[in-house]
Protein backbone atom coordinates (compact mmCIF):
# COMPACT_ATOMS: atom_id res chain seq x y z
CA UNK A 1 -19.00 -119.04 -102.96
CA UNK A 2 -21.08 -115.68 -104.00
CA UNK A 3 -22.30 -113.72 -101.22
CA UNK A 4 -25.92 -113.50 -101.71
CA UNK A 5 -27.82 -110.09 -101.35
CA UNK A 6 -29.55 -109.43 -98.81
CA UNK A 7 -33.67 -109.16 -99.47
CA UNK A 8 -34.90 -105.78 -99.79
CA UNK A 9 -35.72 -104.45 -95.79
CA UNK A 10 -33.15 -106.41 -94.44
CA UNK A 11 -29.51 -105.27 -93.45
CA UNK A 12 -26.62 -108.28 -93.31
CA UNK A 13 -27.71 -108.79 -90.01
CA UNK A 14 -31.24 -109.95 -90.58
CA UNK A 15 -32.76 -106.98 -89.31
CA UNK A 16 -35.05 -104.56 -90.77
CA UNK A 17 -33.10 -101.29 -90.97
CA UNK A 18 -35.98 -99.24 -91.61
CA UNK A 19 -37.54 -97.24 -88.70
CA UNK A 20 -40.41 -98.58 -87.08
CA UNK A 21 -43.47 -96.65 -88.12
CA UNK A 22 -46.26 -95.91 -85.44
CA UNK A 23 -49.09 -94.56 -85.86
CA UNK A 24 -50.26 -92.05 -83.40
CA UNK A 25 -53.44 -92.70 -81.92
CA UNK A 26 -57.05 -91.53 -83.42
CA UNK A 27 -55.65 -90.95 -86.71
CA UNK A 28 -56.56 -92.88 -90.22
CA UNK A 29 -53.73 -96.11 -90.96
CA UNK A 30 -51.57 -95.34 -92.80
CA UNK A 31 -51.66 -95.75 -96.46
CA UNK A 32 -49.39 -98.22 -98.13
CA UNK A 33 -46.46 -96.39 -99.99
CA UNK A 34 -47.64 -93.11 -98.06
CA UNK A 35 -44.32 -91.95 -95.78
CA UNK A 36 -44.26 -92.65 -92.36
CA UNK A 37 -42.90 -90.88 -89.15
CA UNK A 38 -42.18 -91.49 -85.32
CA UNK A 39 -43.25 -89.34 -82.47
CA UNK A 40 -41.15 -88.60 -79.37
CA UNK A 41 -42.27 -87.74 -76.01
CA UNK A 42 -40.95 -84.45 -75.31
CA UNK A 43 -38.31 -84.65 -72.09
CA UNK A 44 -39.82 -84.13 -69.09
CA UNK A 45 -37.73 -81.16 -66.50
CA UNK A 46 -37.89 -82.48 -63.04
CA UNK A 47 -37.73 -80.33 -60.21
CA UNK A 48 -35.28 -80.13 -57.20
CA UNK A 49 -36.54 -82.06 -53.92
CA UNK A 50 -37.88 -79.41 -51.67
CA UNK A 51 -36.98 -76.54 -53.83
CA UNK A 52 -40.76 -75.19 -53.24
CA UNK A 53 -40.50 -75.21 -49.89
CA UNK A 54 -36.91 -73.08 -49.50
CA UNK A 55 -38.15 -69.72 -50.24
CA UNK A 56 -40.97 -69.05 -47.92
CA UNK A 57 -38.17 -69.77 -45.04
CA UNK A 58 -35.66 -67.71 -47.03
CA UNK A 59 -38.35 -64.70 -46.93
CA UNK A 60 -38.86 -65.22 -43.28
CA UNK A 61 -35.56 -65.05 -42.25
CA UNK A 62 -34.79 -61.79 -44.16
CA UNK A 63 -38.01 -60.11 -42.65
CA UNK A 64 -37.29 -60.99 -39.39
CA UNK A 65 -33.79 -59.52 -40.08
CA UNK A 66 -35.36 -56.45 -41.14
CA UNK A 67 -37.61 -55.79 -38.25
CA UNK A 68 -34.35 -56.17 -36.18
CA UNK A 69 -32.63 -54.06 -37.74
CA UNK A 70 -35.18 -51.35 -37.04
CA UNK A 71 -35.82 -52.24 -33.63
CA UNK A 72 -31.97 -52.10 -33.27
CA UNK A 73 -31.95 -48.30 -35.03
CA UNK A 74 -34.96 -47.17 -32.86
CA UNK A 75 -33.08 -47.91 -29.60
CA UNK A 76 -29.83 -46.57 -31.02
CA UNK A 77 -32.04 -43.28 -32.15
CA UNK A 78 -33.33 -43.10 -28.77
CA UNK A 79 -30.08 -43.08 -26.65
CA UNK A 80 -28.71 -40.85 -29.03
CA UNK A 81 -31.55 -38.40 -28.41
CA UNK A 82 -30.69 -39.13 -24.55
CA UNK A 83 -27.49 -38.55 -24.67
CA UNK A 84 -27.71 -34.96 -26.39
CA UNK A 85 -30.56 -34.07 -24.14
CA UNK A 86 -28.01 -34.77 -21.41
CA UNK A 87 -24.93 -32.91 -23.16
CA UNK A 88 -27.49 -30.05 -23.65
CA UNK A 89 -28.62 -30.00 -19.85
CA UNK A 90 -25.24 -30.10 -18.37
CA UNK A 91 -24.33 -27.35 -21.33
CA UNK A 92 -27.10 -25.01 -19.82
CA UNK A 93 -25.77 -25.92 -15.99
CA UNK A 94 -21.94 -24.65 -16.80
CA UNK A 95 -23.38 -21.38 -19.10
CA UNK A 96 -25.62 -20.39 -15.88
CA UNK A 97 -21.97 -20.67 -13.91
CA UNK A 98 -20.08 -18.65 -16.50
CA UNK A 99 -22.67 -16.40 -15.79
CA UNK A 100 -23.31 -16.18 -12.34
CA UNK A 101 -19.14 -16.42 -11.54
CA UNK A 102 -18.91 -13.07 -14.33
CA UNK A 103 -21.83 -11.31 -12.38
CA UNK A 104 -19.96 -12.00 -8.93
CA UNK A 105 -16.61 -10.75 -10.21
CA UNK A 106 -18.45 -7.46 -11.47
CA UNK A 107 -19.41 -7.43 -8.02
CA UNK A 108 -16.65 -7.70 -6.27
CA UNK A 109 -14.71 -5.47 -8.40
CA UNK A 110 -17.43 -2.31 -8.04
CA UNK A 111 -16.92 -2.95 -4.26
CA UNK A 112 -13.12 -3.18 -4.62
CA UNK A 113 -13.37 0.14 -6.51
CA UNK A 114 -15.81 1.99 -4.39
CA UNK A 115 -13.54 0.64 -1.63
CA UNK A 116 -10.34 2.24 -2.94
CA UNK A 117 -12.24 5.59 -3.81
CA UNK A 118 -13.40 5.99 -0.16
CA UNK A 119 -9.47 5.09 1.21
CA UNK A 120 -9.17 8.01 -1.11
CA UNK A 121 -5.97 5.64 -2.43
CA UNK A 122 -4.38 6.80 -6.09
CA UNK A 123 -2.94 4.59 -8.59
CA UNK A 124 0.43 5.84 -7.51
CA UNK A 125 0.32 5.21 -4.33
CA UNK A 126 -1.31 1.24 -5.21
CA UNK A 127 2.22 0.90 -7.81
CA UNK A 128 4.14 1.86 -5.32
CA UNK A 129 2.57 -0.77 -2.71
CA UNK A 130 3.28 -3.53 -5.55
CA UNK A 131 6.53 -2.69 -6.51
CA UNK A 132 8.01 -2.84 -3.00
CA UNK A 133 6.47 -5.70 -2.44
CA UNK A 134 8.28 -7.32 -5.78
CA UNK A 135 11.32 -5.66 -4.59
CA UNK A 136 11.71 -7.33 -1.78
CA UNK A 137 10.98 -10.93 -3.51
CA UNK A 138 14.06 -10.20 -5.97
CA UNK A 139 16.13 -9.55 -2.95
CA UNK A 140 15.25 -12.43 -1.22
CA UNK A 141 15.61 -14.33 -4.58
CA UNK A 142 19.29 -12.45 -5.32
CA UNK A 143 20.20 -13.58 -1.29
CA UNK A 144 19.17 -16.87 -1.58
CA UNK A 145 21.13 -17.01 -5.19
CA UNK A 146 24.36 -15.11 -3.77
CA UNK A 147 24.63 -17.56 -1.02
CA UNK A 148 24.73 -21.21 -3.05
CA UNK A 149 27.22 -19.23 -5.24
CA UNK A 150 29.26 -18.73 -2.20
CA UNK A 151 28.99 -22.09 -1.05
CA UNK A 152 29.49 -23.71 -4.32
CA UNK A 153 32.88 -22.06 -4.76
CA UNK A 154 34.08 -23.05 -1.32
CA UNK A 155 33.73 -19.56 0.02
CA UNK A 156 35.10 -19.14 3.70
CA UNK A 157 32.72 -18.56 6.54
CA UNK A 158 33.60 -14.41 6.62
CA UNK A 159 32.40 -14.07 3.01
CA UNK A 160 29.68 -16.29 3.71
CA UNK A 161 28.92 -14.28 6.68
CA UNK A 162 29.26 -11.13 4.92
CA UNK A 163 26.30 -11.78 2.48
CA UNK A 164 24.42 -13.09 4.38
CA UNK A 165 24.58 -9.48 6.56
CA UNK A 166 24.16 -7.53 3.33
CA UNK A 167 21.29 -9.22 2.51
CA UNK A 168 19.52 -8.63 6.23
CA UNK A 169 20.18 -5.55 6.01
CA UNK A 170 18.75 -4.79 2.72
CA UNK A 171 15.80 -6.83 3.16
CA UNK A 172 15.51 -5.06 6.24
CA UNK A 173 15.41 -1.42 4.60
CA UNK A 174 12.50 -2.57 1.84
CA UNK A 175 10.69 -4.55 4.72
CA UNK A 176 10.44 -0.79 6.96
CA UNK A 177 9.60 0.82 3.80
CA UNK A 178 6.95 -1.49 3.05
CA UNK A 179 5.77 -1.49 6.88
CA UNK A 180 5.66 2.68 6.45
CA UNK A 181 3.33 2.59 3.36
CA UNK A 182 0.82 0.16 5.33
CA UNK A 183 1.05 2.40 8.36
CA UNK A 184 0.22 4.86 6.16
CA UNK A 185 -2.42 3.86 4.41
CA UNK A 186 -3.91 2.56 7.96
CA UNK A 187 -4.05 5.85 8.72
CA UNK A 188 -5.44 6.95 5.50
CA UNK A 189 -8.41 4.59 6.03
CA UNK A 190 -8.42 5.59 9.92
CA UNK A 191 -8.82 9.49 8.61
CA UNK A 192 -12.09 8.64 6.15
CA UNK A 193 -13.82 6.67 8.42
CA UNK A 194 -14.31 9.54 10.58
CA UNK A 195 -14.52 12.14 8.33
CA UNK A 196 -17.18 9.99 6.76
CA UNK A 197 -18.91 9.55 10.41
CA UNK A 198 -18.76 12.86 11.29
CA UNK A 199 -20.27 13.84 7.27
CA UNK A 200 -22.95 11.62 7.49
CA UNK A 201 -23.86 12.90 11.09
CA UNK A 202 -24.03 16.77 9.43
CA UNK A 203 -25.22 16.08 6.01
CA UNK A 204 -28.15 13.24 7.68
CA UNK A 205 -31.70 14.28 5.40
CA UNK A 206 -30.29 17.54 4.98
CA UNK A 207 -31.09 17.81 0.60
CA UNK A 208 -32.11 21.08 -0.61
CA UNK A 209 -34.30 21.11 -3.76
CA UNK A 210 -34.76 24.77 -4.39
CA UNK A 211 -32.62 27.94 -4.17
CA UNK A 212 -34.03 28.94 -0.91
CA UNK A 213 -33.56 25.72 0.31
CA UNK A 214 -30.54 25.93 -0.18
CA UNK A 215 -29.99 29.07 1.67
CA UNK A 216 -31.76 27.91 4.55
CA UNK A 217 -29.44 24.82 4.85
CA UNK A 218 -26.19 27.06 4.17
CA UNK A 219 -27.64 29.33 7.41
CA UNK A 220 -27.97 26.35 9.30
CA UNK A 221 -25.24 23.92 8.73
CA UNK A 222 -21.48 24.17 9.01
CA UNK A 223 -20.39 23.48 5.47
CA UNK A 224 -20.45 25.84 2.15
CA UNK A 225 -22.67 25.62 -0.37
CA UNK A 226 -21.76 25.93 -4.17
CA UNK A 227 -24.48 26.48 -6.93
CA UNK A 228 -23.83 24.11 -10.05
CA UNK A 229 -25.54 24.31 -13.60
CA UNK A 230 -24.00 22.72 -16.32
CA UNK A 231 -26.58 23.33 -19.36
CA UNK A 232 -25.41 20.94 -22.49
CA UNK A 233 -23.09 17.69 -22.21
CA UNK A 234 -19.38 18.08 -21.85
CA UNK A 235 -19.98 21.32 -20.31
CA UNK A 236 -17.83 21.78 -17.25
CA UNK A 237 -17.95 23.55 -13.95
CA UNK A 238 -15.15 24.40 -11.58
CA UNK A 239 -15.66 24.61 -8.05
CA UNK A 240 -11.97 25.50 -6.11
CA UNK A 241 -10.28 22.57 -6.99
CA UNK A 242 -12.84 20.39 -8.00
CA UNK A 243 -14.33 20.07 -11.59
CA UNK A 244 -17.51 18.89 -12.34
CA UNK A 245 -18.10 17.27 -16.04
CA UNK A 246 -21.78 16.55 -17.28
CA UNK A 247 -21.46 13.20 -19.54
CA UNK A 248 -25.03 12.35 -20.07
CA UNK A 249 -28.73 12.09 -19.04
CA UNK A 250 -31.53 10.32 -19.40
CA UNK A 251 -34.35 11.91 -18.52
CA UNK A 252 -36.95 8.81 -18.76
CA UNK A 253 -35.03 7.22 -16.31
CA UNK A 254 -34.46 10.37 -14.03
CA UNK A 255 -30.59 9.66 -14.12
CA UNK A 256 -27.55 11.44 -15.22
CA UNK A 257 -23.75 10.51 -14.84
CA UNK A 258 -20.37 12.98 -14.61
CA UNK A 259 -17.28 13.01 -14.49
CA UNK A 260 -15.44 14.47 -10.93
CA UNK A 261 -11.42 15.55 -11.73
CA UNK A 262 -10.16 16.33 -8.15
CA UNK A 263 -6.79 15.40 -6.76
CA UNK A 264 -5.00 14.61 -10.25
CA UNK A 265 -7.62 11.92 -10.71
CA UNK A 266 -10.93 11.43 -12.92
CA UNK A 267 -13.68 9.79 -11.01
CA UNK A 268 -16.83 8.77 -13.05
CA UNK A 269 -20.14 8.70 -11.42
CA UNK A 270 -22.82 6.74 -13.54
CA UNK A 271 -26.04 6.70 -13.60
CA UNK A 272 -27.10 8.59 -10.27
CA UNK A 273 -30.77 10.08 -9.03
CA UNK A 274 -32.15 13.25 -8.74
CA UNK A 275 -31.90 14.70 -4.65
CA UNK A 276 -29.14 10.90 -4.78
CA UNK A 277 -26.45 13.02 -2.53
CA UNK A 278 -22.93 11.77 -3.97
CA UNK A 279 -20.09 11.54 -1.33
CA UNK A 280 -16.25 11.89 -2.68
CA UNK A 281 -13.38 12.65 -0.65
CA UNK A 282 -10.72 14.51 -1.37
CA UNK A 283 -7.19 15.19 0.13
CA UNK A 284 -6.62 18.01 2.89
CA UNK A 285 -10.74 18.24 3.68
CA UNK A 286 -11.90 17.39 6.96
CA UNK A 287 -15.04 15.72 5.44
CA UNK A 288 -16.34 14.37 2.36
CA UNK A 289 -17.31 16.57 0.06
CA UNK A 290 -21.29 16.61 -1.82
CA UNK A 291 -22.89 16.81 -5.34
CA UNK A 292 -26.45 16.91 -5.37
CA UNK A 293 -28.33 17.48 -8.55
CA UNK A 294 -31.96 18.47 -8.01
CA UNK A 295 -33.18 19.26 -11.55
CA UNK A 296 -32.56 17.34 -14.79
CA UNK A 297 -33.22 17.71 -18.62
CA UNK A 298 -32.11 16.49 -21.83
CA UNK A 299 -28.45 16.92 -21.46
CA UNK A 300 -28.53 19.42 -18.65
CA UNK A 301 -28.27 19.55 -14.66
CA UNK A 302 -28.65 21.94 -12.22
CA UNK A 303 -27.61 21.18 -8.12
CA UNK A 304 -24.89 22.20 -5.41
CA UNK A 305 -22.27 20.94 -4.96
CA UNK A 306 -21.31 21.24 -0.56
CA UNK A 307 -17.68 21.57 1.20
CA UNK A 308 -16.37 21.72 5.15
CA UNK A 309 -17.03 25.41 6.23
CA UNK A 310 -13.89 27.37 4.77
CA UNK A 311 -11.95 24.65 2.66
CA UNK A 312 -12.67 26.68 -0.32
CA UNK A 313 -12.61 30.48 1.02
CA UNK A 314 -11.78 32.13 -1.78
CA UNK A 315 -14.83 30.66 -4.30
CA UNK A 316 -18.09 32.55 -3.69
CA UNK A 317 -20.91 30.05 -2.15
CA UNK A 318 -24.43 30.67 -2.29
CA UNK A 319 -24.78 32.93 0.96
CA UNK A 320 -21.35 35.18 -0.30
CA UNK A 321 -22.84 35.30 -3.99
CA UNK A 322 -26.10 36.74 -3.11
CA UNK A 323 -25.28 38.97 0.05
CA UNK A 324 -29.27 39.26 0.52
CA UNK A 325 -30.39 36.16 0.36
């Protein structure tokens, strides 16, 4: 049996294989013959539930964020600043001790030195103090180390005994030598304290400014007076065995300062007044000795310079140097 053909618009099925033609609405119908065509809705995007209202929180949380963030740096900023103000105080506090501890200790040294000027004490003599006093700690040391020697090798008694004797005895020799240096500088100090008394009670308002003053004083006290003019700086003047150096002046201020050499020594005397009498004792005189300078210019100074009556009789003085006067 012979299949029959399908009818024109139909497929095997019975169904018409052809699109189905719409026509969109408003326009003309369609001609017959005319082609025809199909329109599609375009696809719709759907958004995300919620999705608008996410980002206004997610811009709230990262402002509030921020503003933490500089309230935290703010406080942070202002215990820092704090904290150096602080450091900076307490900075201040230890630089005013520094300070005040380096002026005492200038202090204390000037007084030390004055101190040992007017015990009229030399360097030597100061050494000599110290080493005896070291001495005497390496003996006791050596004793001390001489003994557990002994005892660690079994030593008998006598030895033992016989140590311990040489040590006594010279520990004993350094201790009198040390006890003779104190007694002696005892009665160093003992000496200048009334020599100084006994200068202070003769030399008491006694300055003379001018050349006759000084003449009158030399007729009236018991000490010698000795002229001084040293007339450029470095220039020197010996009186017996003292020598006076002129180091400098300053003549706005109405000071000077010198150098003293006296007893194998150099003393230097800063920054002194005009008529500011300058004490310095030296070995052998009764009393302290004087410099006065009454008249001052750019690097030049004229004065006296006293001594105890006769401790420098062969050095004219102002009464012997001018016979008339």
């Amino acid at each position: 049996m012979a299949d029959k053909d399908p009818s024109p618009g139909h497929s095997m099925f019975g169904l018409n294989d052809e699109p189905k033609r719409v026509t969109p609405p408003g326009s003309a119908p369609a001609q017959p013959g005319a082609p025809q065509y199909t329109y599609a809705p375009a696809p719709q995007t759907v958004a995300p539930a919620g999705g608008g209202k996410a980002l206004p929180w997610l811009v709230a949380v990262l402002l509030v964020l921020s503003i933490a963030n500089l309230v935290l740096m703010f406080v942070w900023r202002s215990q820092f600043t704090d904290l150096t103000s602080k450091q900076t105080d307490e900075l201040n506090l230890l630089t005013r001790r520094m300070d005040s501890s380096d002026e005492r200790y200038a202090q204390l040294r000037g007084q030390f030195q004055v101190t040992s000027e007017k015990l009229g004490l030399t360097e030597q003599e100061l050494a000599r103090a110290h080493a005896l006093a070291q001495n005497v700690q390496k003996q006791q040391q050596a004793a001390v180390a001489q003994l557990n020697d002994a005892i660690a090798k079994k030593a008998s008694s006598d030895e033992v005994n016989k140590l311990q004797a040489d040590s006594n005895a010279r520990i004993g020799g350094l201790s009198t030598d040390l006890a003779g240096t104190k007694q002696d500088l005892a009665n160093t100090k003992s000496e200048f304290t009334n020599a100084l008394t006994g200068t202070k009670g003769e030399l008491k308002g006694d300055i003379a400014r001018t050349h006759d003053e000084l003449v009158a004083l030399a007729h009236k006290g018991d000490r010698d007076y000795f002229e001084l003019n040293l007339a450029r700086r470095k220039a020197q003047q010996k009186v017996g065995t003292v020598t006076v150096e002129l180091e400098k002046t300053d003549p706005k201020r109405n000071v000077f300062s010198v150098f003293l050499y006296f007893d194998d020594k150099k003393t230097e005397r800063k920054d002194k007044g005009v008529a500011e009498p300058l004490y310095f004792y030296v070995q052998g005189a009764p009393s302290a000795l004087e410099l006065v300078v009454n008249k001052l210019g750019k690097d030049t100074i004229a004065g006296y310079v006293s001594a105890p009556k006769g401790f420098f009789p062969n050095v004219p003085n102002v009464l012997t140097a001018r016979p008339g006067a």
